[in-house]
C-alpha atoms as a PDB file:
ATOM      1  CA  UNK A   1     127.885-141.018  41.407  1.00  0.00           C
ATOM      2  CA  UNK A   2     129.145-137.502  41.952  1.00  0.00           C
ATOM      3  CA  UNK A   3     132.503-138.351  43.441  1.00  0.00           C
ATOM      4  CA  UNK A   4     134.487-139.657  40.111  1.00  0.00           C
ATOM      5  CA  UNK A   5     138.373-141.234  40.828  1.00  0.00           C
ATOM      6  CA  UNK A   6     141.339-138.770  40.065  1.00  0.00           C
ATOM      7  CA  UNK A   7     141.657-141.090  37.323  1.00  0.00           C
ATOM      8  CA  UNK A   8     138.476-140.296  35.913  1.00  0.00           C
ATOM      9  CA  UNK A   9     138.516-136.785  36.626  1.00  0.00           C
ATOM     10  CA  UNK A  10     141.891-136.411  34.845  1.00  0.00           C
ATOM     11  CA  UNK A  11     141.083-138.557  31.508  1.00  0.00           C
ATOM     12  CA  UNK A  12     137.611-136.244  30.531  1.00  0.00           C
ATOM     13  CA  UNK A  13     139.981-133.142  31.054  1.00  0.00           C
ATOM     14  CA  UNK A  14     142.176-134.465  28.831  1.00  0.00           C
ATOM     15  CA  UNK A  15     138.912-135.358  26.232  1.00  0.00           C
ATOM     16  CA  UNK A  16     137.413-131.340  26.936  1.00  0.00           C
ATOM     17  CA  UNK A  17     141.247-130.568  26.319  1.00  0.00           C
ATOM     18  CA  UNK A  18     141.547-132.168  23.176  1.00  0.00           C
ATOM     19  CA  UNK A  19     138.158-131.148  21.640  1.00  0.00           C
ATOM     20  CA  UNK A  20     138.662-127.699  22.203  1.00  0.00           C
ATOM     21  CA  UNK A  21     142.516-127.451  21.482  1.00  0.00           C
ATOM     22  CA  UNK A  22     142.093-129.278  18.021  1.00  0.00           C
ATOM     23  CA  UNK A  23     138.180-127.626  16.957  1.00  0.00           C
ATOM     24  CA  UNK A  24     137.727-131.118  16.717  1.00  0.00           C
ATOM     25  CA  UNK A  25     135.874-131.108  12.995  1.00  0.00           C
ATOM     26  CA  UNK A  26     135.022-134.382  11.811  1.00  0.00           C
ATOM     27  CA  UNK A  27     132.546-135.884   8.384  1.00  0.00           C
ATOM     28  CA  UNK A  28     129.146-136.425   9.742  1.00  0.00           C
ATOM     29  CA  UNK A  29     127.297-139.463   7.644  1.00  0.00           C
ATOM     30  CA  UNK A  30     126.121-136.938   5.495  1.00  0.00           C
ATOM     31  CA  UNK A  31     129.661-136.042   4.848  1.00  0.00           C
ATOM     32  CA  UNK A  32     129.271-132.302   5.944  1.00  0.00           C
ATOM     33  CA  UNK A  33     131.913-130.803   8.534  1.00  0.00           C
ATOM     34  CA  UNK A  34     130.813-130.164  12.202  1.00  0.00           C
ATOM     35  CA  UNK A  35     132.257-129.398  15.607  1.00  0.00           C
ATOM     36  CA  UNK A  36     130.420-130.332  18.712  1.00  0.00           C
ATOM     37  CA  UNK A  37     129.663-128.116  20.544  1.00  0.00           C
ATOM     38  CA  UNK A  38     128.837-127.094  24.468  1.00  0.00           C
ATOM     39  CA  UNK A  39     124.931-127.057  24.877  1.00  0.00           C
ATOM     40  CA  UNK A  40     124.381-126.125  28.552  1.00  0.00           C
ATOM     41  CA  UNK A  41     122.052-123.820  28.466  1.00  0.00           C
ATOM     42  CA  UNK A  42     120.094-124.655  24.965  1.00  0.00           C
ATOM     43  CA  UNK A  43     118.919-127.633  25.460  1.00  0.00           C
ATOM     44  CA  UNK A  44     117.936-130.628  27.591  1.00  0.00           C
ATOM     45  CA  UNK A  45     118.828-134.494  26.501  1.00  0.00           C
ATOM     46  CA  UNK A  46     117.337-136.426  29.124  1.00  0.00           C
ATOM     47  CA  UNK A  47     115.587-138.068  26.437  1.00  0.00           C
ATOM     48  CA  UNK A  48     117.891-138.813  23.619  1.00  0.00           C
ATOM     49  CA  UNK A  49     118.141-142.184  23.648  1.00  0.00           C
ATOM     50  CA  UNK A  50     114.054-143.076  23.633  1.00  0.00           C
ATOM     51  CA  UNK A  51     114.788-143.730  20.064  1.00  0.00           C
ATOM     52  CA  UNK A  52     117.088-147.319  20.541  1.00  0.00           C
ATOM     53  CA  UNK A  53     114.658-148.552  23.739  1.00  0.00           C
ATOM     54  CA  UNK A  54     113.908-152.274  22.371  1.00  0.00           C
ATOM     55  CA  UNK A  55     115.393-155.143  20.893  1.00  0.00           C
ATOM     56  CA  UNK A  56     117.161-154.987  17.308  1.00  0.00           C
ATOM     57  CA  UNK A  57     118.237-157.014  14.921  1.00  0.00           C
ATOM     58  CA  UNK A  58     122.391-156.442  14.606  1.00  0.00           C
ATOM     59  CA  UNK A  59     124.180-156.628  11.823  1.00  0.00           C
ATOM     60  CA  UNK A  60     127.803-156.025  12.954  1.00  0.00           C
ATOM     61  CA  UNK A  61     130.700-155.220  10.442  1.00  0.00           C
ATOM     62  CA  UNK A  62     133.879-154.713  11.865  1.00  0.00           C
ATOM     63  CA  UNK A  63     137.485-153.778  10.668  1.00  0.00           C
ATOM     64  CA  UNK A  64     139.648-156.909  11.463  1.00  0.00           C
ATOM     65  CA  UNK A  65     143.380-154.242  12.290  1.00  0.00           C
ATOM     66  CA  UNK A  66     142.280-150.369  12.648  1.00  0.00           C
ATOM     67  CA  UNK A  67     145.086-147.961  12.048  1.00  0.00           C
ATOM     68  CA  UNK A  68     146.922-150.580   9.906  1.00  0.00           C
ATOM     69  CA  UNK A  69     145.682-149.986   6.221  1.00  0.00           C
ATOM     70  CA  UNK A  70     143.698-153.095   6.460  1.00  0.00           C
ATOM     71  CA  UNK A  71     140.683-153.505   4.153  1.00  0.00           C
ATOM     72  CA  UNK A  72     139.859-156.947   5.936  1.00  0.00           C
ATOM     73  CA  UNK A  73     136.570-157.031   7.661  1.00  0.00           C
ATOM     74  CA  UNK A  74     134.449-159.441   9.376  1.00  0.00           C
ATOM     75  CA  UNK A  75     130.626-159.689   9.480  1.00  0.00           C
ATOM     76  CA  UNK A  76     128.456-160.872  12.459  1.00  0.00           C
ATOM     77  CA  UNK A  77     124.843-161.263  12.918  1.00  0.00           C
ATOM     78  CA  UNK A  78     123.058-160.642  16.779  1.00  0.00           C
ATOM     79  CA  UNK A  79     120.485-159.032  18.566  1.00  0.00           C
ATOM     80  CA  UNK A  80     120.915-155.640  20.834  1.00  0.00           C
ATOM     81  CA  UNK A  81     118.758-154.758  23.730  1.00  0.00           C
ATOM     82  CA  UNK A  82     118.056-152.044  25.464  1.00  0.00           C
ATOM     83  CA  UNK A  83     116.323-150.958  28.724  1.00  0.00           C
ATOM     84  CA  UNK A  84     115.667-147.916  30.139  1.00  0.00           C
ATOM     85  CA  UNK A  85     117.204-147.067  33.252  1.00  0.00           C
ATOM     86  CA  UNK A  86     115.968-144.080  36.097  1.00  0.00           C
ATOM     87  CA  UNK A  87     113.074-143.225  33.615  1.00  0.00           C
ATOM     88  CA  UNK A  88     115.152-142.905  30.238  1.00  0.00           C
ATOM     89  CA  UNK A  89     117.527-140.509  32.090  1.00  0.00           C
ATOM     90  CA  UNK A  90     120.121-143.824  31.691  1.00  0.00           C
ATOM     91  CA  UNK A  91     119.684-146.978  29.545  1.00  0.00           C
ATOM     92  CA  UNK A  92     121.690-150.636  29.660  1.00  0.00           C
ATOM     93  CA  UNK A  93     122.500-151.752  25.861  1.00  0.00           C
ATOM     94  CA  UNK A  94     123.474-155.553  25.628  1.00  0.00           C
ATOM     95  CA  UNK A  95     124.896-156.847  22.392  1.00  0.00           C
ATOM     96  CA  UNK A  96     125.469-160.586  21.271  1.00  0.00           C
ATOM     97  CA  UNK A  97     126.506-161.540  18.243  1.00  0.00           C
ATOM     98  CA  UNK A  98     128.499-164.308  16.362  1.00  0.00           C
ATOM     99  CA  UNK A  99     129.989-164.871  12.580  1.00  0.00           C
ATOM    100  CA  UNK A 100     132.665-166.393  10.523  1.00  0.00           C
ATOM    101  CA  UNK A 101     135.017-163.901  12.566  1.00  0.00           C
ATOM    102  CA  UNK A 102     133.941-165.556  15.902  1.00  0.00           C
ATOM    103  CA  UNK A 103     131.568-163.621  18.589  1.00  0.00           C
ATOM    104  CA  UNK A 104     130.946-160.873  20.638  1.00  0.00           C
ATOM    105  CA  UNK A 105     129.273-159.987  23.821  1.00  0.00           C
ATOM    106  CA  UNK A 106     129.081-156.305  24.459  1.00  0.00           C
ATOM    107  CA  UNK A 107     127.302-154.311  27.089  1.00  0.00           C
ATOM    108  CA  UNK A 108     127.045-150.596  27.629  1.00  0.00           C
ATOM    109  CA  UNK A 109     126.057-148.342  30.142  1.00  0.00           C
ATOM    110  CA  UNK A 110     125.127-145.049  29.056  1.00  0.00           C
ATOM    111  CA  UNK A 111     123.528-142.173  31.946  1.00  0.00           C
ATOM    112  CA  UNK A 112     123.317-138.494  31.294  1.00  0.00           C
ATOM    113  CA  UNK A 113     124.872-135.523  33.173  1.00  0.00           C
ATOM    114  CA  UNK A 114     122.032-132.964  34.049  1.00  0.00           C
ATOM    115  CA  UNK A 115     124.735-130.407  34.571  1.00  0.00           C
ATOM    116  CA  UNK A 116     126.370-130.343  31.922  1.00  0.00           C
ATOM    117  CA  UNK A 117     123.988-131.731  29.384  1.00  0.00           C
ATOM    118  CA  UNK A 118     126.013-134.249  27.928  1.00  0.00           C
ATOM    119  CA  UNK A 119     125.965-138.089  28.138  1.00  0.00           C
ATOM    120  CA  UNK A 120     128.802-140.627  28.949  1.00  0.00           C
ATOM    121  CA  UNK A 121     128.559-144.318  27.810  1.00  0.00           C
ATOM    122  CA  UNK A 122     131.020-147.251  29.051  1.00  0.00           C
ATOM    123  CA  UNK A 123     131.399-150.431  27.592  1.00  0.00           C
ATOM    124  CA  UNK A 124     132.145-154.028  29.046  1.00  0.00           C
ATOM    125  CA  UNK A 125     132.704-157.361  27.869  1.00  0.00           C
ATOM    126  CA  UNK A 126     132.653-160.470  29.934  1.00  0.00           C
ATOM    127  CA  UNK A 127     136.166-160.797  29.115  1.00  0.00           C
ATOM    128  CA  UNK A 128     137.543-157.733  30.633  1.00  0.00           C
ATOM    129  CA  UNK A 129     134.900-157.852  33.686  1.00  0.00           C
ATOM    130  CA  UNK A 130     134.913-154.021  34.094  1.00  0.00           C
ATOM    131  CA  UNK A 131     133.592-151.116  32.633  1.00  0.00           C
ATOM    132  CA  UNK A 132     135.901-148.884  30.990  1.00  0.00           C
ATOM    133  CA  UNK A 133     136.847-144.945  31.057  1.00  0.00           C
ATOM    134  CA  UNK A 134     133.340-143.251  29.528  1.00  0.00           C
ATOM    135  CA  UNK A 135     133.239-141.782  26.062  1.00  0.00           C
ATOM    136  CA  UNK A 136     131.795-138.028  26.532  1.00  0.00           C
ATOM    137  CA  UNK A 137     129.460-136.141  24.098  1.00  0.00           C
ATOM    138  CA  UNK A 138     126.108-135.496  23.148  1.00  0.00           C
ATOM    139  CA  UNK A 139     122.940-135.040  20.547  1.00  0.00           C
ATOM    140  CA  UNK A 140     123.099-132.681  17.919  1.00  0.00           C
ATOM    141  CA  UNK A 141     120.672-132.767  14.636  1.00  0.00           C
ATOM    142  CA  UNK A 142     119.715-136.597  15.497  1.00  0.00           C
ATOM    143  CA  UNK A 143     123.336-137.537  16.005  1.00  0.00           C
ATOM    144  CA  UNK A 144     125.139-138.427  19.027  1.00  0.00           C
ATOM    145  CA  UNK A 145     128.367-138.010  19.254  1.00  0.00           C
ATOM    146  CA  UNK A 146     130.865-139.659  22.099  1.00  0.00           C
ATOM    147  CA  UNK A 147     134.668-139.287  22.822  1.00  0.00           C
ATOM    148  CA  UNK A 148     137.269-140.492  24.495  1.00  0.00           C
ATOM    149  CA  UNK A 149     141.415-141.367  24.369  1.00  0.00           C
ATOM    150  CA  UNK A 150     142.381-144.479  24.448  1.00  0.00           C
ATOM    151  CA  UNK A 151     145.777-146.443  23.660  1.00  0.00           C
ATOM    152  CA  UNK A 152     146.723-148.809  20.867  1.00  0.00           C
ATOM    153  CA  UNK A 153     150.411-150.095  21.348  1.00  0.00           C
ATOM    154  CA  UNK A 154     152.298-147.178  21.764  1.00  0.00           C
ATOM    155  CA  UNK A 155     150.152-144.869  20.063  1.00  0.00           C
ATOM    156  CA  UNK A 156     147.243-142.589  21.903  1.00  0.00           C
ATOM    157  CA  UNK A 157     144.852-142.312  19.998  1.00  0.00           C
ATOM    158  CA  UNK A 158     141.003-140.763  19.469  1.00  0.00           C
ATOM    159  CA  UNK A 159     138.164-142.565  19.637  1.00  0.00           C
ATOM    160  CA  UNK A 160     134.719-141.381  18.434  1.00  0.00           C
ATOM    161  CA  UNK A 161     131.740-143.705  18.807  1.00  0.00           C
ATOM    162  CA  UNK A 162     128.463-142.359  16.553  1.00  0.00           C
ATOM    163  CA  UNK A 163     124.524-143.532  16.748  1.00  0.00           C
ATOM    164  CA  UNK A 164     121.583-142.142  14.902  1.00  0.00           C
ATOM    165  CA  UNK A 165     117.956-142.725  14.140  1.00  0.00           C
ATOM    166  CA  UNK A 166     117.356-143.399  10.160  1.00  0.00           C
ATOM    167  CA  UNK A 167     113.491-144.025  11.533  1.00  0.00           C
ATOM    168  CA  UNK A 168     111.897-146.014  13.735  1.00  0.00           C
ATOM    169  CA  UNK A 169     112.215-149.358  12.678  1.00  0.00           C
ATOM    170  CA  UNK A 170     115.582-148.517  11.512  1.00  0.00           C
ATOM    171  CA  UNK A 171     119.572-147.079  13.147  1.00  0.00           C
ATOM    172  CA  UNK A 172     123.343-146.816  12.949  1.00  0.00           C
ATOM    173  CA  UNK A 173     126.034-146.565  14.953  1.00  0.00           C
ATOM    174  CA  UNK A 174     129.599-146.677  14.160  1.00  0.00           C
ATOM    175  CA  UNK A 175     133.312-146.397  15.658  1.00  0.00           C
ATOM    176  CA  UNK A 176     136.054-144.761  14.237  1.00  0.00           C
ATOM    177  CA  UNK A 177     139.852-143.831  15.549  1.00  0.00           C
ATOM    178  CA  UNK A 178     142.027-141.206  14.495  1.00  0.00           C
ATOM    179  CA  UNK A 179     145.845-141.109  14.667  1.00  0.00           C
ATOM    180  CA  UNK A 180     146.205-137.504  14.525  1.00  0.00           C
ATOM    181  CA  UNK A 181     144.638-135.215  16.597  1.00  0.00           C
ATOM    182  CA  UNK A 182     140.512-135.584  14.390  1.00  0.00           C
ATOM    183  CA  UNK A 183     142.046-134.650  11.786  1.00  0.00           C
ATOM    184  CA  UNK A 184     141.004-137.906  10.077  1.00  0.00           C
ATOM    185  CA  UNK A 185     138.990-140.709  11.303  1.00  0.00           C
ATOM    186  CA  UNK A 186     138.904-144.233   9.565  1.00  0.00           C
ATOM    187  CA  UNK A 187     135.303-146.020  10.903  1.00  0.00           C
ATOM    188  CA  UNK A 188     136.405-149.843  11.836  1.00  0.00           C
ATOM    189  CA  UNK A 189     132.697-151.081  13.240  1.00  0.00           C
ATOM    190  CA  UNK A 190     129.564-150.375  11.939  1.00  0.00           C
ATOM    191  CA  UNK A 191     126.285-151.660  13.116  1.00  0.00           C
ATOM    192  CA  UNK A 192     122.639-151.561  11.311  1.00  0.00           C
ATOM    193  CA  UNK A 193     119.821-151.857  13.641  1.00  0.00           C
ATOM    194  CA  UNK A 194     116.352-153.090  12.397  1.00  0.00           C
ATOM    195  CA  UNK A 195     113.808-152.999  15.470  1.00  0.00           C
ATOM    196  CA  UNK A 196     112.345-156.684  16.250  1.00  0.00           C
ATOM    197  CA  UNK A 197     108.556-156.162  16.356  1.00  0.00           C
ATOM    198  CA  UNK A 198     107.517-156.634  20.426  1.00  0.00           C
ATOM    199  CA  UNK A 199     104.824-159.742  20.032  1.00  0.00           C
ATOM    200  CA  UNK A 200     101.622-159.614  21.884  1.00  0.00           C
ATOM    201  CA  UNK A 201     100.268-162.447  24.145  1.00  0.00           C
ATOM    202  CA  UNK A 202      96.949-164.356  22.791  1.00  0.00           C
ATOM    203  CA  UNK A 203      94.341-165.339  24.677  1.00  0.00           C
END
């Protein structure tokens, strides 16, 4: 995977771009300002994702029209699993879920850049058959944070996908847009993770 498309190549310029053009502050969960940052010679995140390995309990709340003023959301119950891939160094998530708002399969592949220390995660869903354009980022204090640009309408827009670990029974991850440059983000999917116990064979 070391040869990416010009397409590729030309759409995580454009998310570098952006992060470093705007300083790219955003509210943490805490609610404290922070700017990722490069890490490429601090640390090593092979591992940051050996918190999620399992199968979860999903509660899914998402926004029903982001970007709109819309204080409609929907609620869905599933179960997320995910497998390691290449020793941890990559994992496969798979999401399904389903509600009074209808349901959702969701599956993401997530694999992390030894070069530049950062990971990149692409969603799927069996209806668009193909994964999409990675969101870009990586670990800092517990938190991962992921970019990317994507289009709504007419509008390009930012799009900043969030997990942590609360412990290990217990995580969050949420999506959020912004309309103007990170100055502002409005969160329109939230999920709550509680780990489903692995059950032992009897005799």
């Amino acid at each position: 995977m070391t040869n990416m498309s010009k397409h590729t190549q030309v759409h995580l310029v454009l998310v570098v771009a952006v992060l470093t053009l705007c300083g790219f502050s955003h509210q943490n969960s805490g609610g404290s300002a922070t700017t990722p940052q490069s890490n490429l010679t601090e640390r090593h995140g092979e591992h940051d994702f050996d918190f999620e390995i399992g199968t979860w309990k999903t509660h899914l709340k998402r926004l029903a029209h982001p970007l709109t003023g819309s204080t409609t959301w929907t609620e869905l119950e599933g179960v997320t699993v995910v497998a390691p891939v290449w020793a941890g160094r990559a994992n496969l998530a798979e999401y399904k879920g389903s509600g009074p708002g209808g349901s959702v399969e969701l599956l993401s592949l997530r694999w992390y850049n030894p070069l530049s220390h950062q990971w990149y995660l692409d969603f799927a869903t069996p209806k668009g058959g193909a994964l999409g354009t990675p969101n870009v980022g990586e670990f800092r204090n517990g938190r991962g944070d992921f970019y990317d640009v994507e289009s709504i309408g007419d509008r390009t827009i930012l799009l900043r996908f969030s997990i942590w670990r609360i412990d290990d029974d217990h995580a969050q991850s949420e999506q959020a847009f912004s309309d103007n440059g990170g100055k502002t983000w409005e969160i329109n999917w939230i999920n709550k993770y509680t780990r489903i116990a692995a059950t032992s064979s009897s005799q």
